[in-house]
C-alpha atoms as a PDB file:
ATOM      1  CA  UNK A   1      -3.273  -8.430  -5.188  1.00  0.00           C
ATOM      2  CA  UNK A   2       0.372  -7.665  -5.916  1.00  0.00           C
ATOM      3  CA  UNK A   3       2.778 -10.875  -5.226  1.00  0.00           C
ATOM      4  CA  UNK A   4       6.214  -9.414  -3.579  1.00  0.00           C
ATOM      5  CA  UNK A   5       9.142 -10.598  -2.364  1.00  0.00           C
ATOM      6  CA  UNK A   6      11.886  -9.739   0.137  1.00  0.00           C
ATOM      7  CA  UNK A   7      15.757 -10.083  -0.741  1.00  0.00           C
ATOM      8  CA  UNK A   8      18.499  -8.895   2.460  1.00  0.00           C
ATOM      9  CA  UNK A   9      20.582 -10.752   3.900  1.00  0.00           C
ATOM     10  CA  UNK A  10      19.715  -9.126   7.441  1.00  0.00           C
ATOM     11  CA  UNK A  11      16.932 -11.152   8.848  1.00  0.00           C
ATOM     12  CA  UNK A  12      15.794  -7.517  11.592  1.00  0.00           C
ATOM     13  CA  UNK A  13      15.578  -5.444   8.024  1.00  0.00           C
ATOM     14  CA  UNK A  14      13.514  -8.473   6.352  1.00  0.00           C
ATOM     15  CA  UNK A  15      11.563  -8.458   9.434  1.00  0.00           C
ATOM     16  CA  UNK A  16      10.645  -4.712   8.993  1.00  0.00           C
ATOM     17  CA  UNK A  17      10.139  -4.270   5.527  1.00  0.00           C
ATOM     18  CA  UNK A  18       7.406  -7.411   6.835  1.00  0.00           C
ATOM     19  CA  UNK A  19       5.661  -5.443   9.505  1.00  0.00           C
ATOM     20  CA  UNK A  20       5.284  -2.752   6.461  1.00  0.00           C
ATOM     21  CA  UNK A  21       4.047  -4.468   4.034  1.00  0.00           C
ATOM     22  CA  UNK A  22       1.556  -6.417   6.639  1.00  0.00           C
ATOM     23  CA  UNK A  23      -0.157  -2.447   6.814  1.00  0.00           C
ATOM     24  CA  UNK A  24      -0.515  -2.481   3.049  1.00  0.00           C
ATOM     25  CA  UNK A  25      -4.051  -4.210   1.836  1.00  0.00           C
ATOM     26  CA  UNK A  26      -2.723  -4.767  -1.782  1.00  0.00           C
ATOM     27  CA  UNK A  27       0.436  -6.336  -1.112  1.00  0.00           C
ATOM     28  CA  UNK A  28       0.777 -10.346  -0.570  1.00  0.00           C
ATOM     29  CA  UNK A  29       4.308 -11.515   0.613  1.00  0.00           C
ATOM     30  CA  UNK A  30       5.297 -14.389  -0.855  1.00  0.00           C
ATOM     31  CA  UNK A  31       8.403 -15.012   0.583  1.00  0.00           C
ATOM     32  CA  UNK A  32      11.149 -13.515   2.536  1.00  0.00           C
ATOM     33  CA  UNK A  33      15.260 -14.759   0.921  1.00  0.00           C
ATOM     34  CA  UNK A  34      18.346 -14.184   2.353  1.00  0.00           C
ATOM     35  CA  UNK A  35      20.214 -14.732  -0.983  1.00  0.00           C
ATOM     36  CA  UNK A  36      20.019 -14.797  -4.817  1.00  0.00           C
ATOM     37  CA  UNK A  37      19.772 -18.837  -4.544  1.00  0.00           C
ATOM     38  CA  UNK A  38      16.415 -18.461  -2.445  1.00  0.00           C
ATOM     39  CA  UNK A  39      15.279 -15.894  -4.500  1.00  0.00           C
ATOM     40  CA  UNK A  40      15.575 -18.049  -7.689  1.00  0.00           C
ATOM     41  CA  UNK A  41      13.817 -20.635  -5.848  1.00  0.00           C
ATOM     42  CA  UNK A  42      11.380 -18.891  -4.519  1.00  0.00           C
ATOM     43  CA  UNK A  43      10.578 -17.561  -8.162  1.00  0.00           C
ATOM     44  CA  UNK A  44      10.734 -20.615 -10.024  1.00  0.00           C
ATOM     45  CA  UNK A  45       7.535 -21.757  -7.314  1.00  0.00           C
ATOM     46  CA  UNK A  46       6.032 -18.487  -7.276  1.00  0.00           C
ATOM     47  CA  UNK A  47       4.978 -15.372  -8.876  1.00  0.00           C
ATOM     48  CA  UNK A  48       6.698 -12.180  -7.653  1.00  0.00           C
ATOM     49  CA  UNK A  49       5.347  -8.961  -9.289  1.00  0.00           C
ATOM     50  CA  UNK A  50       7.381  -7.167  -7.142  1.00  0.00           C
ATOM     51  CA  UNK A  51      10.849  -7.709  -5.507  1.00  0.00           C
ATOM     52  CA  UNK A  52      12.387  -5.020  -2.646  1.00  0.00           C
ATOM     53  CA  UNK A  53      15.816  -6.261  -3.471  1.00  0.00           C
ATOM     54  CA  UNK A  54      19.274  -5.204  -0.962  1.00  0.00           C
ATOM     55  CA  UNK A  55      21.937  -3.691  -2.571  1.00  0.00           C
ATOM     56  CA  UNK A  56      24.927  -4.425  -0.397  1.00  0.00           C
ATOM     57  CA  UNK A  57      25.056  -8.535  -0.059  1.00  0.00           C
ATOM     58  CA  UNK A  58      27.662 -10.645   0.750  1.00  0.00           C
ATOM     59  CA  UNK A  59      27.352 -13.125  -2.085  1.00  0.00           C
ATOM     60  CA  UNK A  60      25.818 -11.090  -5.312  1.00  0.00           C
ATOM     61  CA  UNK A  61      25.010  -7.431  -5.585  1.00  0.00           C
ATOM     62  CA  UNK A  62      21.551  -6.357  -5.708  1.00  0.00           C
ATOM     63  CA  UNK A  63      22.347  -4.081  -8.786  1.00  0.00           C
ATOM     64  CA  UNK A  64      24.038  -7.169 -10.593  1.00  0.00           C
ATOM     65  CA  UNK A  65      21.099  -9.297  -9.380  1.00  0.00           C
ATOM     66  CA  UNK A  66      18.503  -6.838 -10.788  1.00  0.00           C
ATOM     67  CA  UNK A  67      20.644  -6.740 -14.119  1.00  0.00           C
ATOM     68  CA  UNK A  68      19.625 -10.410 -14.768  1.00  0.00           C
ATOM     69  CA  UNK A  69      15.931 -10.433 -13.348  1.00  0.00           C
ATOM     70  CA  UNK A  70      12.905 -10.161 -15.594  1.00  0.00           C
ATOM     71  CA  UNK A  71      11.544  -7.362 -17.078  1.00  0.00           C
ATOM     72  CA  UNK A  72       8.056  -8.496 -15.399  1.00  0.00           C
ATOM     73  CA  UNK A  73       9.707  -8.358 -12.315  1.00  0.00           C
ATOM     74  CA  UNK A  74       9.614  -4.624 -10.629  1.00  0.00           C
ATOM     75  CA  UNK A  75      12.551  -3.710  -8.178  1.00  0.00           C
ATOM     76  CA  UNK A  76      12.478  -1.257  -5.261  1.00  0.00           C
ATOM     77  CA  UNK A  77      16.053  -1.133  -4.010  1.00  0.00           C
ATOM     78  CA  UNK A  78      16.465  -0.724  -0.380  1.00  0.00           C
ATOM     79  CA  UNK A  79      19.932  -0.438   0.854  1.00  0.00           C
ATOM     80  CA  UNK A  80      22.461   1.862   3.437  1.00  0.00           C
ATOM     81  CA  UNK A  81      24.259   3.477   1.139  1.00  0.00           C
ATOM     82  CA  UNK A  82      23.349   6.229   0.029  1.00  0.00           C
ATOM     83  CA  UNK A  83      26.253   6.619  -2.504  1.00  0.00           C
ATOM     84  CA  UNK A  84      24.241   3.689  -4.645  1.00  0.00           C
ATOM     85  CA  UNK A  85      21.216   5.535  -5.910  1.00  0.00           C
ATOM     86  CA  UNK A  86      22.447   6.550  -8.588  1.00  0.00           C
ATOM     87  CA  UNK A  87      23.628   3.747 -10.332  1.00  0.00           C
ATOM     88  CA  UNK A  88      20.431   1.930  -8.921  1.00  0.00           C
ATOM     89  CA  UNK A  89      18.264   4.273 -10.736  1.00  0.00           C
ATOM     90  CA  UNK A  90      20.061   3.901 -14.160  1.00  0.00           C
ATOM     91  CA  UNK A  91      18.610   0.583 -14.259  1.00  0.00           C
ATOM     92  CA  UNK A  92      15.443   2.066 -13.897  1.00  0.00           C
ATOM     93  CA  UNK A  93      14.132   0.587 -11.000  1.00  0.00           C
ATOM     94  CA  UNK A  94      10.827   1.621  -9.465  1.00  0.00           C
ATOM     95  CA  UNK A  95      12.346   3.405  -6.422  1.00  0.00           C
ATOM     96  CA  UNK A  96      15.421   3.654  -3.914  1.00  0.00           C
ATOM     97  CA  UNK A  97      14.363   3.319   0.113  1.00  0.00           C
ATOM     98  CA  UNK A  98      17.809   4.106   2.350  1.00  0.00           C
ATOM     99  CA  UNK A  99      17.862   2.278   5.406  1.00  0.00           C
ATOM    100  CA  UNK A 100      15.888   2.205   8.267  1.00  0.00           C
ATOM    101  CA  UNK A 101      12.850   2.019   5.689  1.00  0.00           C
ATOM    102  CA  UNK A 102       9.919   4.077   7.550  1.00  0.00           C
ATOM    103  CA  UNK A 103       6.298   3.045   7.001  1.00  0.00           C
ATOM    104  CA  UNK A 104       5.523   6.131   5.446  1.00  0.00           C
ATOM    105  CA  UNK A 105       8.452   6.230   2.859  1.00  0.00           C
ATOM    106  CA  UNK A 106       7.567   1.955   1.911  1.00  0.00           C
ATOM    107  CA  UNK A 107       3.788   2.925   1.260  1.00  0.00           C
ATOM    108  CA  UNK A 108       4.792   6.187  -1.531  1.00  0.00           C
ATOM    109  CA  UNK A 109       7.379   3.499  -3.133  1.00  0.00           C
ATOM    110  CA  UNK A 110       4.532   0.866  -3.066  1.00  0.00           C
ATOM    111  CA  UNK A 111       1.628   3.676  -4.570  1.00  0.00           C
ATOM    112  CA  UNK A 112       4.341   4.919  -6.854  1.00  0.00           C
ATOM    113  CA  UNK A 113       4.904   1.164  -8.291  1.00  0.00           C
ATOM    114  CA  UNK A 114       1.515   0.764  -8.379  1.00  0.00           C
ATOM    115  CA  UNK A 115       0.309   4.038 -10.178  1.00  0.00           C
ATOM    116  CA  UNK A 116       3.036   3.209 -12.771  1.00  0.00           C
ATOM    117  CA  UNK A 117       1.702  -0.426 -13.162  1.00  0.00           C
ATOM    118  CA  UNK A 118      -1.870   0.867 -13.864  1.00  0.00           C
ATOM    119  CA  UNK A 119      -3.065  -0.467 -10.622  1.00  0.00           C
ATOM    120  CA  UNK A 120      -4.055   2.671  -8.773  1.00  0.00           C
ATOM    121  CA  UNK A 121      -5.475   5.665 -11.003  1.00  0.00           C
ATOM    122  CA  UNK A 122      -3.647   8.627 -10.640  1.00  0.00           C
ATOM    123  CA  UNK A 123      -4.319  11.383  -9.012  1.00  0.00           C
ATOM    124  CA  UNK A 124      -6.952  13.109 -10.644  1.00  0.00           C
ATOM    125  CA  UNK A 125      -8.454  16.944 -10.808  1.00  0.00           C
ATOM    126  CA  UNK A 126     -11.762  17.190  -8.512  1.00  0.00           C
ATOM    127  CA  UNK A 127     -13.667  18.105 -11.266  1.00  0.00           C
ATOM    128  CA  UNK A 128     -13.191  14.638 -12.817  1.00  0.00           C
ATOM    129  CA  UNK A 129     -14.044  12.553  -9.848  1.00  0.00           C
ATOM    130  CA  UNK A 130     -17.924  11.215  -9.866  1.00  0.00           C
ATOM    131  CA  UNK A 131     -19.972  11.953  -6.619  1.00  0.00           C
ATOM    132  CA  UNK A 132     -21.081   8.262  -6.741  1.00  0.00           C
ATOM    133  CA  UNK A 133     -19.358   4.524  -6.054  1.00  0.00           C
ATOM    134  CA  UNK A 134     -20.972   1.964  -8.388  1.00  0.00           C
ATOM    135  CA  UNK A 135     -20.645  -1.583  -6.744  1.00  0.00           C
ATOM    136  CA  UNK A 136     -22.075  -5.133  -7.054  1.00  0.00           C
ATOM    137  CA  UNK A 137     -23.852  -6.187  -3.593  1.00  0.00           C
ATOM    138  CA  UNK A 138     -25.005  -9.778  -3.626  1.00  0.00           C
ATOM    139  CA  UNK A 139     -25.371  -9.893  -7.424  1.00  0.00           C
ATOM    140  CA  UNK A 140     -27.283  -6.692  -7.662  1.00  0.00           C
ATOM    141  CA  UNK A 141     -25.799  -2.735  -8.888  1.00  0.00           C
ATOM    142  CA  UNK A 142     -25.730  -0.508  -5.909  1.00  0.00           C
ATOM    143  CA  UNK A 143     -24.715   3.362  -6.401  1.00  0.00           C
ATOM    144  CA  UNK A 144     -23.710   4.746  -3.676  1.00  0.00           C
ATOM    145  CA  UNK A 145     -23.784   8.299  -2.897  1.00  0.00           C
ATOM    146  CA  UNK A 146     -19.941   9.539  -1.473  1.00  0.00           C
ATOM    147  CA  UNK A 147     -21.885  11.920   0.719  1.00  0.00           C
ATOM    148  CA  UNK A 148     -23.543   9.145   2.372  1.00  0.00           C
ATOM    149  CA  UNK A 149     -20.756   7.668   3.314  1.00  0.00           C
ATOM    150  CA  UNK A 150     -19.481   7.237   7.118  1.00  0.00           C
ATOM    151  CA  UNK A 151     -16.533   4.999   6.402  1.00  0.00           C
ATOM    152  CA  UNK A 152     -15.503   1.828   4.703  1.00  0.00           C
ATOM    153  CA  UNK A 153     -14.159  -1.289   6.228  1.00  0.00           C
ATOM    154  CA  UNK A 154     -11.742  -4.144   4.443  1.00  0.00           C
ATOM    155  CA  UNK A 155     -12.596  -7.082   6.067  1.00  0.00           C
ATOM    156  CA  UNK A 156     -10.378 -10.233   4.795  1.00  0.00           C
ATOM    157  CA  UNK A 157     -11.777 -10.764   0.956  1.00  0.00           C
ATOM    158  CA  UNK A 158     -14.906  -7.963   1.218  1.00  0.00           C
ATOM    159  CA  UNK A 159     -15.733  -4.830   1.781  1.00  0.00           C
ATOM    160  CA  UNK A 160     -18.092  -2.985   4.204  1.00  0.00           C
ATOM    161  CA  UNK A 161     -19.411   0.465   3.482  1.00  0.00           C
ATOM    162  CA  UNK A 162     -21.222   2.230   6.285  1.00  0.00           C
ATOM    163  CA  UNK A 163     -23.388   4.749   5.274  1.00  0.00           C
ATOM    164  CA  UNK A 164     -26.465   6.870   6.682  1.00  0.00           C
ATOM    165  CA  UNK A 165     -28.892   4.050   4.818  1.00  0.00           C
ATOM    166  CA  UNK A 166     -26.917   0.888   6.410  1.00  0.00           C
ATOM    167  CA  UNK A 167     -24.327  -1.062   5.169  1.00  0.00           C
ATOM    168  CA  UNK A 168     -22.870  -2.341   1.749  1.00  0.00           C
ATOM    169  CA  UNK A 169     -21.019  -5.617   1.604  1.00  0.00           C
ATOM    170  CA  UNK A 170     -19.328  -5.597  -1.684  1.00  0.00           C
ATOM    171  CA  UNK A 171     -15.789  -7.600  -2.844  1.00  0.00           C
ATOM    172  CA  UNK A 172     -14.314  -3.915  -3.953  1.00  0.00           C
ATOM    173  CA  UNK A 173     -10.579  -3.611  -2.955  1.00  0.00           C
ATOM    174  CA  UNK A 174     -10.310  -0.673  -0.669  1.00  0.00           C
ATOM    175  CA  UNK A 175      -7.354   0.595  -2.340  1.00  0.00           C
ATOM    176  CA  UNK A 176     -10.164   0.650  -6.156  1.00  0.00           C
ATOM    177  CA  UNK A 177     -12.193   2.881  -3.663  1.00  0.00           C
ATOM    178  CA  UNK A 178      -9.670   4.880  -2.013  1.00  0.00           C
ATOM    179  CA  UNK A 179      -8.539   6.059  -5.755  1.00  0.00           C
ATOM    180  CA  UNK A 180     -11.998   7.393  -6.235  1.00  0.00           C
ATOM    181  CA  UNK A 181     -12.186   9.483  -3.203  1.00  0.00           C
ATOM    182  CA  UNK A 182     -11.753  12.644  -3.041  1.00  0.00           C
ATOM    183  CA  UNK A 183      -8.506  12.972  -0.445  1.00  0.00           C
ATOM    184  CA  UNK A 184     -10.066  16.185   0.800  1.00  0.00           C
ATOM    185  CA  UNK A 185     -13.268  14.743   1.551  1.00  0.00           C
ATOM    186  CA  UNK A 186     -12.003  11.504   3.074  1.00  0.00           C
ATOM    187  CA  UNK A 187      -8.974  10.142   4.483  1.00  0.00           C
ATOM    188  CA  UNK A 188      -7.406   6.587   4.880  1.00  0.00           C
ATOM    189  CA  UNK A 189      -6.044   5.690   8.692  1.00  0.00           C
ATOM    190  CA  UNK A 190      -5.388   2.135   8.495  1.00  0.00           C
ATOM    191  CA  UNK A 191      -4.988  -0.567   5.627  1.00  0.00           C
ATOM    192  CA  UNK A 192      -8.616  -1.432   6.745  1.00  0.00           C
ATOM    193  CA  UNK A 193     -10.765   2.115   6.696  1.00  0.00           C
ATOM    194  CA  UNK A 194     -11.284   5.077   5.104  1.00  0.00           C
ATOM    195  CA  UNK A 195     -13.440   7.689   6.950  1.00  0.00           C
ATOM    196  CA  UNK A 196     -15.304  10.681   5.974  1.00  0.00           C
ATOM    197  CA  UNK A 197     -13.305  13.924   7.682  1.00  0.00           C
ATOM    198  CA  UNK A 198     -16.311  16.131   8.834  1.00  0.00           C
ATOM    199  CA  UNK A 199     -17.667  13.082  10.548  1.00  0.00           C
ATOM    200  CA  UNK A 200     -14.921  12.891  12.760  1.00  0.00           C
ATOM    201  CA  UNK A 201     -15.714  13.263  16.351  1.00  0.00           C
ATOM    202  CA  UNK A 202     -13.025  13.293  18.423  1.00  0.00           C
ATOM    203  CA  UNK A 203      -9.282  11.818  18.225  1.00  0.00           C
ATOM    204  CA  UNK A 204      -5.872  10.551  19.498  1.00  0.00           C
ATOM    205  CA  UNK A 205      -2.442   9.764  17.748  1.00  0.00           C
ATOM    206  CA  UNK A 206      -3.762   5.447  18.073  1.00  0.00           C
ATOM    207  CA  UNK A 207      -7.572   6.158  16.529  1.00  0.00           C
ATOM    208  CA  UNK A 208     -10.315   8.819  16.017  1.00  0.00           C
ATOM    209  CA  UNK A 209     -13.980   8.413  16.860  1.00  0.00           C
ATOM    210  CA  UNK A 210     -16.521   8.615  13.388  1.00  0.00           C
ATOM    211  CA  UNK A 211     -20.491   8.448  14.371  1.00  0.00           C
ATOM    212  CA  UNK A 212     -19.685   7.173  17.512  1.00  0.00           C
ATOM    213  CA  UNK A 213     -17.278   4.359  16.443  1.00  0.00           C
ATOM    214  CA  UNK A 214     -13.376   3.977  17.018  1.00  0.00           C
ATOM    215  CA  UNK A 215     -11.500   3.651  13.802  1.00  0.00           C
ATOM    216  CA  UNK A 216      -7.514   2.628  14.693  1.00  0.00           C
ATOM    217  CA  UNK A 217      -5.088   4.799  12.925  1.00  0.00           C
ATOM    218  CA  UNK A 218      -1.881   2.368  12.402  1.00  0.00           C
ATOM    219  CA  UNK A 219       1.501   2.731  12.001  1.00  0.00           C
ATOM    220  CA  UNK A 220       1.967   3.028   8.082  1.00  0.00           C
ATOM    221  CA  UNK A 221      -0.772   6.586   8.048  1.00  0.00           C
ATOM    222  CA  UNK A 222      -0.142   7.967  11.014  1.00  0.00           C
ATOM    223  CA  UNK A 223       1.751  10.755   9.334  1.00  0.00           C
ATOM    224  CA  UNK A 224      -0.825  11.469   6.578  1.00  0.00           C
ATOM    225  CA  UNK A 225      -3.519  11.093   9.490  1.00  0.00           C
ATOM    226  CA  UNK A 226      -1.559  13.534  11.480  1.00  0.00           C
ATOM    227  CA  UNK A 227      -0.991  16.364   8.786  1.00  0.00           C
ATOM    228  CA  UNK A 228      -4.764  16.074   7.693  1.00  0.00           C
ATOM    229  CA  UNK A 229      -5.854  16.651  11.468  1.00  0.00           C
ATOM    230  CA  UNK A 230      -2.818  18.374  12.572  1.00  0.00           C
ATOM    231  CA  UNK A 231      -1.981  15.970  15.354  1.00  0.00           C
END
């Protein structure tokens, strides 16, 4: 779980970048500031792995902030000015979101921090991904065939995998599985499931039907869902 942090001094952007981070399963807000003093409180109680930091405050920068943060501390600068990319980027900062932040633009900033920390694999050729998940289900090995697969569940601290034998209750982070999928095979609606795409029966721009069950597409993929299944 990746411990991150809000800095802006404009409480509806802090609420967004919120609601965003809400759809993301390996993110855990730890606090929302509204200045550097916050912030520095905030840190000195808890650890922030990652901090989406506002440029343009009334107090301190956010550049001249970032200058004396940490280097454990990763920064995604969100801001709306455009004209400070540049000079946010020569402090080599993970990424640059210009305001309003979409869903879709806060989850490649959030993969591309965590593919850079080691967290999520990168992509991979086909050839190199196994045809088989390996998990631990109450104490004991399970393999798991991909095509057997229907889809996979988060729920809260475990994970559910449906598949043609029954399900698999396992502690796997869905984000570990989804970076052993193949993305042509499968596809990721919601922070909570990943289906298999040939099972898909029917769907909508709000969910699609797998096997007979209704599987919510949400907010933060409903443009990857949508360009999969040409919505």
């Amino acid at each position: 779980m990746i411990h991150c942090a809000i800095l802006d001094d404009e409480p509806t952007a802090r609420q967004i970048l919120e609601i965003h981070l809400s759809e993301i399963d390996s993110m855990k807000l730890v606090g929302k500031c509204r200045n550097a003093i916050e912030l520095l409180n905030l840190m000195a109680k808890e650890r922030v792995d990652l901090l989406f930091l506002d440029i343009n405050m009334p107090d301190v920068s956010g550049i001249t902030l970032a200058k004396t943060l940490s280097k454990e501390v990763k920064v995604i600068f969100t801001t709306a000015h455009r004209e400070y990319a540049i000079e946010g980027f020569d402090l080599q900062v993970v990424d640059y979101l210009l305001k309003p932040i979409s869903a879709e633009r806060l989850r490649q900033a959030v993969e591309k921090y965590l593919k850079e920390s080691g967290v999520l694999a990168s992509s991979r050729p086909h050839s190199e991904i196994k045809g088989y998940l390996d998990v631990v289900s109450n104490r004991v090995n399970v393999r798991i065939n991909f095509d057997d697969i229907i889809y996979v569940e988060s729920m809260n601290d475990q994970l559910m995998v449906h598949t043609v034998n029954g399900p698999i209750i396992t502690r796997t982070s869905i984000t570990e599985v989804e970076s052993l999928l193949d993305p042509n095979v499968f596809l990721r609606t919601h922070r909570s499931f990943i289906v298999m795409k040939k099972l898909i029966g029917s769907f909508t721009k709000e969910h699609l039907v797998v096997k007979g069950v209704e599987i919510p597409i949400s907010r933060s993929y409903k443009v990857q869902v949508a360009n999969a299944l040409s919505l």
